[in-house]
N, C-alpha and C. Protein backbone atom coordinates (compact mmCIF):
# COMPACT_ATOMS: atom_id res chain seq x y z
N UNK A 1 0.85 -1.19 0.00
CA UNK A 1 0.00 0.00 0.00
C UNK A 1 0.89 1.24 0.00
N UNK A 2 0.56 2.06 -0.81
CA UNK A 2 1.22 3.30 -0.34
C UNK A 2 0.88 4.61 0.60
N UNK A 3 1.98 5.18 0.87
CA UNK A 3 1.73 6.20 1.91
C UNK A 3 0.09 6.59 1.51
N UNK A 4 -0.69 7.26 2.01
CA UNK A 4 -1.88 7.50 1.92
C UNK A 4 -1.79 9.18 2.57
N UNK A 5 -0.59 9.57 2.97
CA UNK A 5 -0.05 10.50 3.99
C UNK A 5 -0.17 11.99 2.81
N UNK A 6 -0.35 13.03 2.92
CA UNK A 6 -0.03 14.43 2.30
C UNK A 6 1.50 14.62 2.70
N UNK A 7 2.14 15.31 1.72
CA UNK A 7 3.50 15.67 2.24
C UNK A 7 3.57 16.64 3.35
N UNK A 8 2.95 17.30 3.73
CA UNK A 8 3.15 18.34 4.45
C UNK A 8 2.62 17.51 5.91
N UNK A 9 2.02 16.66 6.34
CA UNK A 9 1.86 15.80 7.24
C UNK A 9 3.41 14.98 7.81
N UNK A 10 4.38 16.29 8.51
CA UNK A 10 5.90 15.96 8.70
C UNK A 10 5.56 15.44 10.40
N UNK A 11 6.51 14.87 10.94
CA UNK A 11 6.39 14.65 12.27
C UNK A 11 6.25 15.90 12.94
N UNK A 12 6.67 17.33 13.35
CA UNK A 12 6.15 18.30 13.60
C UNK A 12 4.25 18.61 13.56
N UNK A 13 3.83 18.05 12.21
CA UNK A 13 2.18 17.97 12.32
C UNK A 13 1.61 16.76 12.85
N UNK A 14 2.36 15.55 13.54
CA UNK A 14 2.27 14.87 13.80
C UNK A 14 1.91 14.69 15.16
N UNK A 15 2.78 15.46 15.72
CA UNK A 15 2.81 15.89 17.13
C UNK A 15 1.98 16.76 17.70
N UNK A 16 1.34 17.68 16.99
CA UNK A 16 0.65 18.90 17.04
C UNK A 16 -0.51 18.02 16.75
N UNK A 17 -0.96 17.06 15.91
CA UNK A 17 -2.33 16.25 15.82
C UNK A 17 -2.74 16.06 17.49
N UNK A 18 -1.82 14.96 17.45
CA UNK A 18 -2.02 14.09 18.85
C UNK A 18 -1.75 15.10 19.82
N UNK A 19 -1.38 16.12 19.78
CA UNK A 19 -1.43 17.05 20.90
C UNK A 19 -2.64 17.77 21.39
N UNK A 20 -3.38 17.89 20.09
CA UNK A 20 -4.33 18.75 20.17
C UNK A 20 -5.39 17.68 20.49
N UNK A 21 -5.41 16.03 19.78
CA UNK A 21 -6.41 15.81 19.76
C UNK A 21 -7.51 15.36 18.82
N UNK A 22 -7.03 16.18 17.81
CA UNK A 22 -7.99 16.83 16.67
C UNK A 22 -6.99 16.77 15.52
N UNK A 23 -7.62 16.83 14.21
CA UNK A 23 -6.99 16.57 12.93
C UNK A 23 -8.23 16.79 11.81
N UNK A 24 -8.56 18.39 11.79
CA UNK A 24 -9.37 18.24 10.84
C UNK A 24 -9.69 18.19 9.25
N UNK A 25 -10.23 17.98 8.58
CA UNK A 25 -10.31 18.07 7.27
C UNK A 25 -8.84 17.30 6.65
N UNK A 26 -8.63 16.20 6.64
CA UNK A 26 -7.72 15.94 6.55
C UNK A 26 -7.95 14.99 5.13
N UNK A 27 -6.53 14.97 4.01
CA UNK A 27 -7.09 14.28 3.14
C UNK A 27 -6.30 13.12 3.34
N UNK A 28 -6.51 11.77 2.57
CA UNK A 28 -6.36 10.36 2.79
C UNK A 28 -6.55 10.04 1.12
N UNK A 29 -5.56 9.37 0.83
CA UNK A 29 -5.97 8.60 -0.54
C UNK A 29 -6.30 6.92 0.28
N UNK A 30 -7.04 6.65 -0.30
CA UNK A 30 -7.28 5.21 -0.06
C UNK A 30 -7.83 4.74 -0.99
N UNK A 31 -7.27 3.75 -1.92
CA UNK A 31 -7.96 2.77 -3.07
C UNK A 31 -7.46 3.52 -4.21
N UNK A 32 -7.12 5.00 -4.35
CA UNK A 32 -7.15 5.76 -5.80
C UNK A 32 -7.47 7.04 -5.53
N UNK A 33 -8.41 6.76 -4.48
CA UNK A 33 -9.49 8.02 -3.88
C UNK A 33 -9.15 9.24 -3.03
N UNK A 34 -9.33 10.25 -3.44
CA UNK A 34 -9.07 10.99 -2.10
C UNK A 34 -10.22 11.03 -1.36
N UNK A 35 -10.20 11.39 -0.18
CA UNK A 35 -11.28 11.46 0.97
C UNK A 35 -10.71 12.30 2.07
N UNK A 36 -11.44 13.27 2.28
CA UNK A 36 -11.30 14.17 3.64
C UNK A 36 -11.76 13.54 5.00
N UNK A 37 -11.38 13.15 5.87
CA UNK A 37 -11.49 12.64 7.12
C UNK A 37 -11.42 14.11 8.57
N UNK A 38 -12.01 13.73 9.44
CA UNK A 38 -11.86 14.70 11.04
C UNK A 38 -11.46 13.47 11.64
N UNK A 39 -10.43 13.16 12.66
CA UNK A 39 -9.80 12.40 13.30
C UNK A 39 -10.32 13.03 14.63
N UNK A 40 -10.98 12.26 15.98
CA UNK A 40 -10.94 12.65 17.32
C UNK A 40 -10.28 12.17 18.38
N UNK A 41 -9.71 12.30 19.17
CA UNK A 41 -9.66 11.49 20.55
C UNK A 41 -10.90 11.39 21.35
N UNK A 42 -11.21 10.87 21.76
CA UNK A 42 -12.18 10.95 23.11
C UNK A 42 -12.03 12.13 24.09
N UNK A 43 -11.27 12.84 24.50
CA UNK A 43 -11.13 13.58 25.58
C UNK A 43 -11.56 14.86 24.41
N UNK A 44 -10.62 14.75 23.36
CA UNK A 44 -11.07 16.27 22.84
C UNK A 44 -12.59 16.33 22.26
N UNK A 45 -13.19 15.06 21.72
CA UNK A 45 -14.69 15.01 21.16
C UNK A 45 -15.40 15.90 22.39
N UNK A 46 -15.53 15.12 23.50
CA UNK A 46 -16.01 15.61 24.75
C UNK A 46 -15.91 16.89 24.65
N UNK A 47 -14.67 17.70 24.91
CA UNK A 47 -14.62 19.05 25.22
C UNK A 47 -15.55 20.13 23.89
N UNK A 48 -15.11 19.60 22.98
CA UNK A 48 -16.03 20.23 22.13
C UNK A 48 -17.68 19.74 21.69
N UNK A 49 -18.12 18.81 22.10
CA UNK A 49 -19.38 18.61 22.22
C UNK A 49 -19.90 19.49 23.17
N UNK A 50 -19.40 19.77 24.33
CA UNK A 50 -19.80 20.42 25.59
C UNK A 50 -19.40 22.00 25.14
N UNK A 51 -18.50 22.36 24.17
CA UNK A 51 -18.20 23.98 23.72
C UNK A 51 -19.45 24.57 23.03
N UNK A 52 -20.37 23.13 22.37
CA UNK A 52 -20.90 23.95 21.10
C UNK A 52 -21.62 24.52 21.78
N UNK A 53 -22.40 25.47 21.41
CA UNK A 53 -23.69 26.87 21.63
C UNK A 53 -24.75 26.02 21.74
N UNK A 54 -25.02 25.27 23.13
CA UNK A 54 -26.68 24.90 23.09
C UNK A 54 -27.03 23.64 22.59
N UNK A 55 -26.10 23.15 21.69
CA UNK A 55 -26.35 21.84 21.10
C UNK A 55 -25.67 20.79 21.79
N UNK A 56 -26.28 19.19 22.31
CA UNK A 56 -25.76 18.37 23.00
C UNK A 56 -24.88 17.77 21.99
N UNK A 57 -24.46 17.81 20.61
CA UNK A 57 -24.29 17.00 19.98
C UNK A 57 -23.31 17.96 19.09
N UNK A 58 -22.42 17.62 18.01
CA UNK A 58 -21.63 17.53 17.28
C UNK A 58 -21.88 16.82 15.70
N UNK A 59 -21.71 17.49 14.88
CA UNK A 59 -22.18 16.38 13.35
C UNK A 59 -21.05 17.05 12.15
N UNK A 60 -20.40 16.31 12.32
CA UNK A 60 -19.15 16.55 11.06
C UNK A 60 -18.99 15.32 9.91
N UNK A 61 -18.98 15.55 8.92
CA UNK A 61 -18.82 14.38 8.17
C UNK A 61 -17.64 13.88 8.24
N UNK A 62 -17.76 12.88 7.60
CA UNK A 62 -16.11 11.50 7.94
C UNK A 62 -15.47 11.67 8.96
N UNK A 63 -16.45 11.67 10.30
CA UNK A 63 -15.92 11.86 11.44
C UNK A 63 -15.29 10.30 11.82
N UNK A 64 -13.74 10.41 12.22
CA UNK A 64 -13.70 9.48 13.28
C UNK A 64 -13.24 9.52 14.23
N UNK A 65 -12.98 8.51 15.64
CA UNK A 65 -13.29 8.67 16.77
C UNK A 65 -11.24 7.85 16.43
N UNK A 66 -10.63 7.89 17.76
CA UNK A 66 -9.34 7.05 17.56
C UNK A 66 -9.12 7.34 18.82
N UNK A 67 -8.41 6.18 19.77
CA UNK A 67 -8.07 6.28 21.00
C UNK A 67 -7.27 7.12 20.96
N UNK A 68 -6.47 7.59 20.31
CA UNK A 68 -5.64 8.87 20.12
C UNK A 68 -5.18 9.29 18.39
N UNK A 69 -4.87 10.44 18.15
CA UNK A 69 -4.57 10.70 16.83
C UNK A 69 -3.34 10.54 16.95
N UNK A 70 -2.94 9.67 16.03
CA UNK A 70 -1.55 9.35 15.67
C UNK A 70 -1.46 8.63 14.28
N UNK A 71 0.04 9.30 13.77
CA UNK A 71 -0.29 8.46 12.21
C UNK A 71 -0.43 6.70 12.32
N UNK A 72 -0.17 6.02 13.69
CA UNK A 72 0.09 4.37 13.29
C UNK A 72 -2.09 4.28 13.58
N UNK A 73 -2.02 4.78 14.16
CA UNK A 73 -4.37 4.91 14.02
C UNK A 73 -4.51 5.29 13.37
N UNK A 74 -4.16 6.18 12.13
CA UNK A 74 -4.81 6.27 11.23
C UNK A 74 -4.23 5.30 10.51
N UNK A 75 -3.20 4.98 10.25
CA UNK A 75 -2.65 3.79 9.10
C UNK A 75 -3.77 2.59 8.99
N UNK A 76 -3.95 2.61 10.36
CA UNK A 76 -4.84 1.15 11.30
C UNK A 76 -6.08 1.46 10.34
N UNK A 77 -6.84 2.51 10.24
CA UNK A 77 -8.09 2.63 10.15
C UNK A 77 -8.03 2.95 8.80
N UNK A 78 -7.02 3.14 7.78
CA UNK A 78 -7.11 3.39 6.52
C UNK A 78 -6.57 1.77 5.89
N UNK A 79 -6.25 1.24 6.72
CA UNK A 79 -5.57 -0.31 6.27
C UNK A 79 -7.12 -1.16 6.10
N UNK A 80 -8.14 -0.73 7.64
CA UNK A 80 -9.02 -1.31 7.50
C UNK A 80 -10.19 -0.98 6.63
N UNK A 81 -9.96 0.42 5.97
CA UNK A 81 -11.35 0.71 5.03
C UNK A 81 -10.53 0.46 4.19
N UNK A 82 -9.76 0.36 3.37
CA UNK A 82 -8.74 -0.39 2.35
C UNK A 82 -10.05 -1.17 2.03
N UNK A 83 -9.31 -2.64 3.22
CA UNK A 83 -9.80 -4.12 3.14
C UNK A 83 -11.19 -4.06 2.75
N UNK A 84 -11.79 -3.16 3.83
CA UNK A 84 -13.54 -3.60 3.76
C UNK A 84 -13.90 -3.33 2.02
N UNK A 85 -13.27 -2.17 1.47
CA UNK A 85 -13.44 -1.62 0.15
C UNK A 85 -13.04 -2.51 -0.88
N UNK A 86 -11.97 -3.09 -0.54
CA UNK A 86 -11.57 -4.39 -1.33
C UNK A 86 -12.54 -5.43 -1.25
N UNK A 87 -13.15 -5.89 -0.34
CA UNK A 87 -13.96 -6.70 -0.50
C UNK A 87 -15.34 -6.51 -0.75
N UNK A 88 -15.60 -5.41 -1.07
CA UNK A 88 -16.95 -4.85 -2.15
C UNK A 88 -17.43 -3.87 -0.92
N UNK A 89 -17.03 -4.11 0.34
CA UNK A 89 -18.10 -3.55 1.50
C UNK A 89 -18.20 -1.69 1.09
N UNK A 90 -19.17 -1.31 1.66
CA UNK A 90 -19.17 -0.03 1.16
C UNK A 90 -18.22 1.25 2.16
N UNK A 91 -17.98 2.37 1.32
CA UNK A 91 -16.84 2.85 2.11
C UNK A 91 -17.21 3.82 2.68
């Protein structure tokens, strides 16, 4: 598989992901495809569910959730929509 990574995604933005938490709008080739992804931790979802104005809830597209943002979780989770996509499942 190849990197799936943007060049500008250096260990410096790497650190600053998982620091913050958060990783938004982020692009991903997977299969051919590009796709924009939001990466969360749990601690930071929380804090900003509880920031928004009035609303209990949060709704971002290609949201995902990751015990922490780091490039080896996302590798994990782009290895696994790979597979599912390879095997016809929908993406």
């Amino acid at each position: 598989m190849n990197t799936p990574f943007p060049d500008w995604f250096d260990e410096l933005a790497q650190l600053e992901a998982e620091a913050k938490g958060v990783l938004s709008d982020f692009p991903l080739i997977i299969n051919d495809r590009e796709t924009r992804f939001t990466f969360y931790d749990p601690a930071r979802l929380r804090q900003d569910i509880e920031a928004e104005s009035g609303t209990p809830y949060i709704r971002i597209n290609n949201l995902v959730v990751l015990p922490r943002v780091s490039k080896e979780n996302i590798l994990l989770f782009v290895q696994d929509l790979s597979e599912a996509d390879a095997d016809g499942k929908a993406v």
